[in-house]
N, C-alpha and C. Protein backbone atom coordinates (compact mmCIF):
# COMPACT_ATOMS: atom_id res chain seq x y z
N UNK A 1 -6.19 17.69 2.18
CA UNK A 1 -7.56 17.65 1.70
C UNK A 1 -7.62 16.81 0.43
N UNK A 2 -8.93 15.87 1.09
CA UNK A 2 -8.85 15.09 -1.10
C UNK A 2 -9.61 15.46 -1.67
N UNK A 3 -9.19 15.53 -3.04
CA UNK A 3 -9.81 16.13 -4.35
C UNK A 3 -10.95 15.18 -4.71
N UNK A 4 -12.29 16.05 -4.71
CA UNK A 4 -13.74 15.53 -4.69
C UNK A 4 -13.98 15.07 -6.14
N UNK A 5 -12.94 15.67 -7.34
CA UNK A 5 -13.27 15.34 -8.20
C UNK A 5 -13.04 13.95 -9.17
N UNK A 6 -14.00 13.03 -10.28
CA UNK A 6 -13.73 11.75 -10.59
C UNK A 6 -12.22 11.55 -10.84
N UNK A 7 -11.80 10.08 -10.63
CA UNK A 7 -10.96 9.87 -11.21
C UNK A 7 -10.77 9.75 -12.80
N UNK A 8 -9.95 10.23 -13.59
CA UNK A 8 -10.35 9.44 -14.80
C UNK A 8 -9.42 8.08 -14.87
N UNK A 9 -8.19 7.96 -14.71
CA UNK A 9 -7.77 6.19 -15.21
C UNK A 9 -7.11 6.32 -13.71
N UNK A 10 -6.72 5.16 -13.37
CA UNK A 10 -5.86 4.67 -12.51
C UNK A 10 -4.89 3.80 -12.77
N UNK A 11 -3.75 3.96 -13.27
CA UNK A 11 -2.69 2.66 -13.83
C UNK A 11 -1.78 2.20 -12.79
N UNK A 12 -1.13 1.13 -13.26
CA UNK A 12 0.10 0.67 -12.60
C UNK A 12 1.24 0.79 -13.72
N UNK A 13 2.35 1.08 -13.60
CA UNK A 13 3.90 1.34 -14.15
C UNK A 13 5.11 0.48 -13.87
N UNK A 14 5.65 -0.08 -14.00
CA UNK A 14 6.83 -0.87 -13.11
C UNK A 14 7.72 0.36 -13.11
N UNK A 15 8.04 0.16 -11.72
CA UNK A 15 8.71 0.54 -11.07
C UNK A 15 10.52 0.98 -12.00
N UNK A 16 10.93 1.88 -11.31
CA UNK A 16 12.40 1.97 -11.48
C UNK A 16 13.57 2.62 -10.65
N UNK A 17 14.53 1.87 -10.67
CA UNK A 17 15.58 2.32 -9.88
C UNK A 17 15.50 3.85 -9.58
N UNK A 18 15.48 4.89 -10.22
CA UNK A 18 15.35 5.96 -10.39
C UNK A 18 14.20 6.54 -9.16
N UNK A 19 13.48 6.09 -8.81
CA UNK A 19 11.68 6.18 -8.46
C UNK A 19 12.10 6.04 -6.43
N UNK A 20 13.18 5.44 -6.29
CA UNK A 20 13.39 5.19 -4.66
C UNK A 20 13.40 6.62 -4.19
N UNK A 21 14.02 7.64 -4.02
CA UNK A 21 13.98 8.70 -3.46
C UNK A 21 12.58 9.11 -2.98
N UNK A 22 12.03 9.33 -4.44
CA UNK A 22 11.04 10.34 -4.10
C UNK A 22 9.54 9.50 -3.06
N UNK A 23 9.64 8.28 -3.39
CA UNK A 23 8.92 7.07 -2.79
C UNK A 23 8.96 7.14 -1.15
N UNK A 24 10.60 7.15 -1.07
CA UNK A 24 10.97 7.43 0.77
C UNK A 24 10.52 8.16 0.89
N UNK A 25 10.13 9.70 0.03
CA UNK A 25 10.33 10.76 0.56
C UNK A 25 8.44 10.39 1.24
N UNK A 26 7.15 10.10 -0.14
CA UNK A 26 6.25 9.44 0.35
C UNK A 26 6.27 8.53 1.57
N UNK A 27 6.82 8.08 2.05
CA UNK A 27 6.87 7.05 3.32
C UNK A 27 6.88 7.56 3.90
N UNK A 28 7.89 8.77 4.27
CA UNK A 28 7.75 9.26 5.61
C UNK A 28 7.11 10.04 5.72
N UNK A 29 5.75 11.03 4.32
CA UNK A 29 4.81 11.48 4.88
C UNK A 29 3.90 10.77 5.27
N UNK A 30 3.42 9.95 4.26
CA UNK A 30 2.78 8.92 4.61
C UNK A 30 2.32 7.99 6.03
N UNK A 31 3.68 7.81 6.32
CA UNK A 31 3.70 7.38 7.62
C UNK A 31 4.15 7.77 9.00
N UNK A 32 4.07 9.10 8.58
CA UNK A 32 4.78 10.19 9.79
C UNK A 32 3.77 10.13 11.32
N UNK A 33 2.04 10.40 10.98
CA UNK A 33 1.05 10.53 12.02
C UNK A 33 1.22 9.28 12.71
N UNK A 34 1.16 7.99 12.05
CA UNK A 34 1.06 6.60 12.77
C UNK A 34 1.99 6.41 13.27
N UNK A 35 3.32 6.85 13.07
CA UNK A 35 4.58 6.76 13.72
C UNK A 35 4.85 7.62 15.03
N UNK A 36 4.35 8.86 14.75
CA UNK A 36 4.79 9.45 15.91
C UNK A 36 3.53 9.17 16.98
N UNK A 37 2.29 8.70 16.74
CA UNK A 37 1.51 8.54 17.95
C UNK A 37 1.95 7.59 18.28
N UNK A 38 2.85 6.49 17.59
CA UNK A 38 3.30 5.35 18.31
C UNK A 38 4.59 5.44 18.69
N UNK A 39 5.29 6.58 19.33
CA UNK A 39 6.63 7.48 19.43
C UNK A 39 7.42 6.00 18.82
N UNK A 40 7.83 6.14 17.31
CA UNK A 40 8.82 5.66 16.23
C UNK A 40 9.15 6.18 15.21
N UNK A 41 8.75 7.54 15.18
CA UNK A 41 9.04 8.40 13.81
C UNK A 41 10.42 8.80 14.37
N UNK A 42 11.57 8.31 12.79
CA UNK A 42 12.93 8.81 13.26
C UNK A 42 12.84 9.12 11.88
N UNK A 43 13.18 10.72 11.36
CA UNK A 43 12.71 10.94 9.82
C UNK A 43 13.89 10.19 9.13
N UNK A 44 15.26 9.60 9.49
CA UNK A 44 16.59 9.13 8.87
C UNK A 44 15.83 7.88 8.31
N UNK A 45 15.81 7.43 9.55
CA UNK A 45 15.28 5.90 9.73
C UNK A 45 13.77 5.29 8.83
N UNK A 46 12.94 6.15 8.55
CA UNK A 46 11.76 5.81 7.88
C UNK A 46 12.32 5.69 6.19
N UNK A 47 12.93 6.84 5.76
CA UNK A 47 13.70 6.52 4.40
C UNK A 47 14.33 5.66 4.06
N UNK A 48 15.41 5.31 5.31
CA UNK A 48 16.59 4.25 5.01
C UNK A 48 15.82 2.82 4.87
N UNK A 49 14.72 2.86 5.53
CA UNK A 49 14.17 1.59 5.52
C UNK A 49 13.86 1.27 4.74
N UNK A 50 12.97 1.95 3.75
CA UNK A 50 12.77 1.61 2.29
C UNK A 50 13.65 1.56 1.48
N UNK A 51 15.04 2.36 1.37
CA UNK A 51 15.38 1.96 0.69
C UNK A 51 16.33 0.72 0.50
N UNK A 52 16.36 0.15 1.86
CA UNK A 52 17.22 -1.25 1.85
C UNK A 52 16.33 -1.94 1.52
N UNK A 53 14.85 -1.88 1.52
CA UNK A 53 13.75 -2.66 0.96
C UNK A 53 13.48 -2.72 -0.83
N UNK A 54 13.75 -1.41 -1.41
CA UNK A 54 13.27 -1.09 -2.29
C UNK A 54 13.56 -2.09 -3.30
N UNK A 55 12.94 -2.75 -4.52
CA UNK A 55 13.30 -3.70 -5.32
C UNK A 55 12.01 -3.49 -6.44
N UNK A 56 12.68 -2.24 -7.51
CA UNK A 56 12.02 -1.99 -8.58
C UNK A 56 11.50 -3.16 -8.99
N UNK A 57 11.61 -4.67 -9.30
CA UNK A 57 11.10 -5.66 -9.88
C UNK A 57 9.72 -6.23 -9.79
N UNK A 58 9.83 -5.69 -8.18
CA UNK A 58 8.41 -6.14 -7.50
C UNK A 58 7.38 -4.89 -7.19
N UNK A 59 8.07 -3.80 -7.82
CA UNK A 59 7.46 -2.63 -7.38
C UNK A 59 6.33 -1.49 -8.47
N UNK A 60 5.64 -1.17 -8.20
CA UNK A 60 4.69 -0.93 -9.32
C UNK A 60 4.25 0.88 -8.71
N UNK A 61 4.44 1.96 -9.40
CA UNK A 61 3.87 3.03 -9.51
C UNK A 61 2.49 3.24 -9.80
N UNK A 62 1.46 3.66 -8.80
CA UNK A 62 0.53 4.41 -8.96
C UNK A 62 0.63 5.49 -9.61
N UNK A 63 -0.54 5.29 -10.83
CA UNK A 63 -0.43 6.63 -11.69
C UNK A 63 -1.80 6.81 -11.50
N UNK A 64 -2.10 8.31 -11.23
CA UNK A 64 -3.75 8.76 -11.48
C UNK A 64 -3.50 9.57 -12.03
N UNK A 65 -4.48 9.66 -13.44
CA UNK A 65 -4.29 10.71 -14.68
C UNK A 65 -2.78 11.59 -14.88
N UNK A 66 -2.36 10.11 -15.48
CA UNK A 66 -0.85 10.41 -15.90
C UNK A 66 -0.09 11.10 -15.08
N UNK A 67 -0.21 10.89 -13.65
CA UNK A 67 0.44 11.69 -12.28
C UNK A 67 1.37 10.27 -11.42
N UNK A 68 2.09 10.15 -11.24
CA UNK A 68 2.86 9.17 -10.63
C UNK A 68 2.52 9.63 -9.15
N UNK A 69 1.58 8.79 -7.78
CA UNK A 69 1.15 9.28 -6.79
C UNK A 69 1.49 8.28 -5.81
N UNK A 70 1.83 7.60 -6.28
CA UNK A 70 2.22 6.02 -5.03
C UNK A 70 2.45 4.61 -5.58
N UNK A 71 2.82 3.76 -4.55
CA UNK A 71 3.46 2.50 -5.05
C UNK A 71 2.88 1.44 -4.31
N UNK A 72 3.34 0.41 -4.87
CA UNK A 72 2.77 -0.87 -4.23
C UNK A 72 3.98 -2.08 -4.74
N UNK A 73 3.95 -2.86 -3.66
CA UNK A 73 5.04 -3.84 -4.03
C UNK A 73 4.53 -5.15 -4.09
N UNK A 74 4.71 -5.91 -4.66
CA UNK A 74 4.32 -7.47 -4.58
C UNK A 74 5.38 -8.60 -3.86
N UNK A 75 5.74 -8.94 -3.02
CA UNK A 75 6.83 -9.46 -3.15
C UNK A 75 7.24 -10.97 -3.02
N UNK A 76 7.40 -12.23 -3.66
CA UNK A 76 7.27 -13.40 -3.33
C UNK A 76 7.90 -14.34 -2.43
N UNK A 77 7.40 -14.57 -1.86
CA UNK A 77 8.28 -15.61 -0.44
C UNK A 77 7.88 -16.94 -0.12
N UNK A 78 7.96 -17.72 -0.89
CA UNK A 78 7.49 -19.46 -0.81
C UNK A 78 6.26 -19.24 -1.29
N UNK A 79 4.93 -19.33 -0.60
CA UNK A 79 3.83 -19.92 -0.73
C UNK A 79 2.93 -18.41 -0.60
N UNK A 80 3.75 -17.56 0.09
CA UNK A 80 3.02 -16.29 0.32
C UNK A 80 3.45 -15.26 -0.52
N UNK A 81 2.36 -14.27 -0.83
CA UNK A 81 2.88 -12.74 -1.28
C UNK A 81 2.99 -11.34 -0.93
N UNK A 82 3.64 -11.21 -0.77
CA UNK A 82 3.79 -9.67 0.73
C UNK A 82 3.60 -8.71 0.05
N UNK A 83 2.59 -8.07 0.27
CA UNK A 83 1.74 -7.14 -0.06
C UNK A 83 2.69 -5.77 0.37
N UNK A 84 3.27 -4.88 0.32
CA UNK A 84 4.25 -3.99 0.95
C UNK A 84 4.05 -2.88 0.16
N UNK A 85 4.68 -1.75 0.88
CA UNK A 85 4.86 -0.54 0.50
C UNK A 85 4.06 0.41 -0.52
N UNK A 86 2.48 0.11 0.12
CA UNK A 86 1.17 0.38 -0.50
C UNK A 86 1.18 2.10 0.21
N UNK A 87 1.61 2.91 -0.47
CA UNK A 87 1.88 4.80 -0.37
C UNK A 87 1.06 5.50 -0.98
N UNK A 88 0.26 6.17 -0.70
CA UNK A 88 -0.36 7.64 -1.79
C UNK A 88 -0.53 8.33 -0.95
N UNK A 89 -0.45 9.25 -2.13
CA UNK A 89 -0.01 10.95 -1.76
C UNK A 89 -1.13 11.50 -1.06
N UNK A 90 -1.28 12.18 -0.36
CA UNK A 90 -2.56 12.66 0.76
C UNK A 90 -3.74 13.04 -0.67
N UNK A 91 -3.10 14.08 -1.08
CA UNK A 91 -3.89 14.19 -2.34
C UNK A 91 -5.07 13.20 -3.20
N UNK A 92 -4.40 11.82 -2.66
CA UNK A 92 -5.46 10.78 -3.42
C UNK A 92 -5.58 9.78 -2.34
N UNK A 93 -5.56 10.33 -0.89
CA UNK A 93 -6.37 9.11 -0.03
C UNK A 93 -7.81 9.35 -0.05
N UNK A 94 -8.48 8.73 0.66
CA UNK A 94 -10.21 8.74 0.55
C UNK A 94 -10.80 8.83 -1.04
N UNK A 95 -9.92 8.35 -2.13
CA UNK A 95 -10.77 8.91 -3.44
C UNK A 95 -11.06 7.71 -4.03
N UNK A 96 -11.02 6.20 -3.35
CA UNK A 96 -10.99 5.12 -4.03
C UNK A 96 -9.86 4.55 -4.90
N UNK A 97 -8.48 5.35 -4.58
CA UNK A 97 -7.43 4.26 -5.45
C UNK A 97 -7.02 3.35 -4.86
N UNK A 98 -6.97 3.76 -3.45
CA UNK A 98 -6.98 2.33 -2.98
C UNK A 98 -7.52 0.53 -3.11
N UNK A 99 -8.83 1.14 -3.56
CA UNK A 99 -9.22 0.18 -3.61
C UNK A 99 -9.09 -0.39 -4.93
N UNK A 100 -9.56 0.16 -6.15
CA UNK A 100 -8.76 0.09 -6.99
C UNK A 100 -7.74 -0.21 -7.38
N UNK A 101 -6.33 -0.07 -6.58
CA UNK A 101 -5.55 -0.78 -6.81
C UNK A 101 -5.19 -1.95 -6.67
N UNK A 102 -6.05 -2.30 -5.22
CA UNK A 102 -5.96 -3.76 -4.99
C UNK A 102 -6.55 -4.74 -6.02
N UNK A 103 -7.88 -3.82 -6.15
CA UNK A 103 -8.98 -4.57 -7.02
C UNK A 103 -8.09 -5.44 -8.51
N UNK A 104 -7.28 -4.54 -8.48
CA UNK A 104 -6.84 -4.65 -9.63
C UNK A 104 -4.99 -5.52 -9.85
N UNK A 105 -4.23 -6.03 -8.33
CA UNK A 105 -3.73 -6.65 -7.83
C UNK A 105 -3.80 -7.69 -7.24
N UNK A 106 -4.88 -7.65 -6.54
CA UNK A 106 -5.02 -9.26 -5.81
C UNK A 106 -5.35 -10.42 -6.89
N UNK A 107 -4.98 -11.41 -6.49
CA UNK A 107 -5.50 -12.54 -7.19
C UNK A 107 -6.01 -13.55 -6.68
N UNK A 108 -7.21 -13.95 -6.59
CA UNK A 108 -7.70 -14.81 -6.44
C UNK A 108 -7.25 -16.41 -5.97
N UNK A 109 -6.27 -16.41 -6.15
CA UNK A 109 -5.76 -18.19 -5.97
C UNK A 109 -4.00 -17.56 -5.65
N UNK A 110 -3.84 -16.60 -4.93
CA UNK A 110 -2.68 -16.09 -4.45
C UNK A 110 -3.02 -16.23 -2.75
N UNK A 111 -2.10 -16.53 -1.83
CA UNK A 111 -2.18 -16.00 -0.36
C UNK A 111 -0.91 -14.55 -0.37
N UNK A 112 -1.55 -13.88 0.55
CA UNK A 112 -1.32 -12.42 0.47
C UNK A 112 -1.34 -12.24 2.27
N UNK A 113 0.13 -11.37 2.65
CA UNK A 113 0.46 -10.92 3.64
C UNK A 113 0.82 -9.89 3.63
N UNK A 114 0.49 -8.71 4.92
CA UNK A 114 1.02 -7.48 4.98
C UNK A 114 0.95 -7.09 6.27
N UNK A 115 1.80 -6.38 6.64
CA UNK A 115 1.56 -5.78 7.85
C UNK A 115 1.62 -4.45 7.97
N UNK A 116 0.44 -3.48 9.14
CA UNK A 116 0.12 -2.22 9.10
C UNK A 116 0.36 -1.62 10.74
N UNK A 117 0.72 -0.40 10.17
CA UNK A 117 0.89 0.09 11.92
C UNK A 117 -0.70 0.45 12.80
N UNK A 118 -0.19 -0.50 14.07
CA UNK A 118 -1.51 -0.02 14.64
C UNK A 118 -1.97 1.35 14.72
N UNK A 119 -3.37 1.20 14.16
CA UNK A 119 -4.55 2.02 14.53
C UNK A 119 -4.16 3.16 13.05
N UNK A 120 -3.33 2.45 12.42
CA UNK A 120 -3.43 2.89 11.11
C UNK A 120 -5.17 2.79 9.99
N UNK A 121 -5.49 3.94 9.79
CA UNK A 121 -6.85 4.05 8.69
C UNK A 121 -6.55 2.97 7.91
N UNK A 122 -5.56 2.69 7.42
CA UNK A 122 -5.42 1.59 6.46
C UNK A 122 -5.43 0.38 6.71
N UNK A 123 -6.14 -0.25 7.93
CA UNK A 123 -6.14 -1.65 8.29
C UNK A 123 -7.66 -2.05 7.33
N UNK A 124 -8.71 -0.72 7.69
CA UNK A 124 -9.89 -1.01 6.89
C UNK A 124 -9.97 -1.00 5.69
N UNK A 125 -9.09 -0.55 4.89
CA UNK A 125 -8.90 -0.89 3.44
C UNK A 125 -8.75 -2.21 3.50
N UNK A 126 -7.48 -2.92 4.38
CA UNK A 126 -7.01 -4.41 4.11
C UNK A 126 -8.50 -5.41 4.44
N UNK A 127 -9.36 -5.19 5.79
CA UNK A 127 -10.40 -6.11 6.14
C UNK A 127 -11.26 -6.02 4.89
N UNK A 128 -11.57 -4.62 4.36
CA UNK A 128 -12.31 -4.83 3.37
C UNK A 128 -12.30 -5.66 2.02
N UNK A 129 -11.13 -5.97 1.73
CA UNK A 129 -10.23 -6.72 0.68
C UNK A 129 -10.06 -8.02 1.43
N UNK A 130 -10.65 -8.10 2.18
CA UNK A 130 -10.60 -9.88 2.99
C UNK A 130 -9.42 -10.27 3.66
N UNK A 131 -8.75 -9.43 4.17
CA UNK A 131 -7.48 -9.82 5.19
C UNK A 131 -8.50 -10.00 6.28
N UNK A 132 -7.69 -10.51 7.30
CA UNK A 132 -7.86 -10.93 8.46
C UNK A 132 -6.42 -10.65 9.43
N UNK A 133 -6.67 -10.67 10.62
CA UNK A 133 -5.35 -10.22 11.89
C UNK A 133 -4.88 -11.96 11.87
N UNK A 134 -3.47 -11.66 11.75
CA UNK A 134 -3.37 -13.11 12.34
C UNK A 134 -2.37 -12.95 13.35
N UNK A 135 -1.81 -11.59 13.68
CA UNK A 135 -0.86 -11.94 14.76
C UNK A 135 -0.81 -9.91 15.20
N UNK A 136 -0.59 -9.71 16.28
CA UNK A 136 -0.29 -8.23 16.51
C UNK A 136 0.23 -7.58 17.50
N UNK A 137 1.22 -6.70 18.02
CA UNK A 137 1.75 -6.50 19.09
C UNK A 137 1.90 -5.08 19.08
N UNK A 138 2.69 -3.99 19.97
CA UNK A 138 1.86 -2.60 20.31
C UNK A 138 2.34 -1.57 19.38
N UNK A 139 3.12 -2.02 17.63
CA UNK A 139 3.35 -1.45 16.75
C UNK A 139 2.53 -2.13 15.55
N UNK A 140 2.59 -3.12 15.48
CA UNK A 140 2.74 -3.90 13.90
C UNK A 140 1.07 -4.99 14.19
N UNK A 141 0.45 -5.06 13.15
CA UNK A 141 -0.98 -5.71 13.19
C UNK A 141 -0.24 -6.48 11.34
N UNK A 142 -0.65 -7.90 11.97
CA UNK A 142 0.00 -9.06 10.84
C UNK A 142 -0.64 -9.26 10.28
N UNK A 143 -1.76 -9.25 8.90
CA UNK A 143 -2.60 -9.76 8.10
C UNK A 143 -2.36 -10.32 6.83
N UNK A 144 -3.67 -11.39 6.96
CA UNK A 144 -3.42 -12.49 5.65
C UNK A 144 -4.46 -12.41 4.76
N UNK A 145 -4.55 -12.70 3.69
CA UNK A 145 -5.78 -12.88 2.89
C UNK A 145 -5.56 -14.27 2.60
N UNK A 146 -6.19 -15.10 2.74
CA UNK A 146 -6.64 -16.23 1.89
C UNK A 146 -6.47 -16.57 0.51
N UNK A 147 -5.94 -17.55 0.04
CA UNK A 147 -6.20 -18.24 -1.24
C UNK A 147 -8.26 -18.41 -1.57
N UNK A 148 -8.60 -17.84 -3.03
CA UNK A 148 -10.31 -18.04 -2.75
C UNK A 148 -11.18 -16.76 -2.36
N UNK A 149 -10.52 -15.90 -1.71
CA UNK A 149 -11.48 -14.58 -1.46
C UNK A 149 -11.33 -13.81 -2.58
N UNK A 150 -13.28 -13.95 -2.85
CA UNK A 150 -13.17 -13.07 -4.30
C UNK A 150 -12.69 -11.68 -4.39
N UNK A 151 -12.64 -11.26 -5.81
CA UNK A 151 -12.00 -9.81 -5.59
C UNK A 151 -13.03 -8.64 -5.23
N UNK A 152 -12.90 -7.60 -4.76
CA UNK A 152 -13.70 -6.81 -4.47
C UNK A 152 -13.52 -5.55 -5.67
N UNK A 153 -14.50 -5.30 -6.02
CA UNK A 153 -14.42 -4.57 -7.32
C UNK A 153 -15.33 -3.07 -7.04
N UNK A 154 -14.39 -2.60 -7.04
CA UNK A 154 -14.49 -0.67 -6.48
C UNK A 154 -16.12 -0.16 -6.67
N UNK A 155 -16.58 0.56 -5.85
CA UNK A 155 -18.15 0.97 -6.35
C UNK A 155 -18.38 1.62 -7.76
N UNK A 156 -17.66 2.09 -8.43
CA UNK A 156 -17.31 2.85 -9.85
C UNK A 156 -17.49 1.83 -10.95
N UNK A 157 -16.96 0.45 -10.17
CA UNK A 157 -16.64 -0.29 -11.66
C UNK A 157 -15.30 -0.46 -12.37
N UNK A 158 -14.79 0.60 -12.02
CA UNK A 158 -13.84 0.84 -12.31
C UNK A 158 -12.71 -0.12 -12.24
């Protein structure tokens, strides 16, 4: 259930070595429902994955009111930026950090890639933030944002 009540701040933290555990441990709630309707939830396998991924440098902690609740990664690859390992805690889905966080991540004159499991809630966060599908098959939906799509700035203001 999410908490109806305002946010007061929403920050970002860099990341730290220290921070991988409990992050996996987020992933695989996180991504437990989309996995198993798409029979791929292996609970070993959802952890291990992140953490051969994990790379505090590029990685940034969601904080809502001084609460460490999820992460987001940036990660650079030539010309593109891979948007990855965007997690929060059930506790703060539907409350607008999402958007917020992007709001407050994307950049404007950046191209931005990510990919989401089908029929994941979270594809409409990405369309709303100006991704687009550019490629998809009966797990994984490929999206890009554009260099130029303005930022979308949360209904709060915030």
């Amino acid at each position: 259930m999410t908490d109806p009540r305002p946010l007061a701040s929403v920050v970002l933290r860099t990341a730290l070595a220290e921070d991988a555990e409990w992050i996996a441990e987020l992933r695989a709630d996180v991504l437990r429902a989309d996995l198993e309707r798409l029979g791929r939830y292996d609970p070993t396998r959802v952890r291990q994955r992140f953490r051969d991924a994990f790379e505090p440098a590029y990685t940034r902690i969601i904080v809502v009111d001084a609460v460490d609740v999820g992460s987001v990664a940036l990660r650079p690859d030539g010309d593109i930026t891979w948007l990855e390992h965007l997690y929060l805690d059930a506790s703060h889905q539907g409350r607008g950090v999402g958007t917020r966080v992007l709001a407050m991540i994307l950049d404007d004159d950046r191209r931005y890639r990510l990919n989401v499991l089908q029929g994941s809630p979270a594809r409409s966060l990405y369309e709303r933030h100006g991704f687009t599908v550019d490629s998809q098959d009966d797990v994984d939906v490929f999206m890009t944002r554009e260099r130029g799509v303005p930022a979308v700035v949360p209904p709060d203001g915030r």
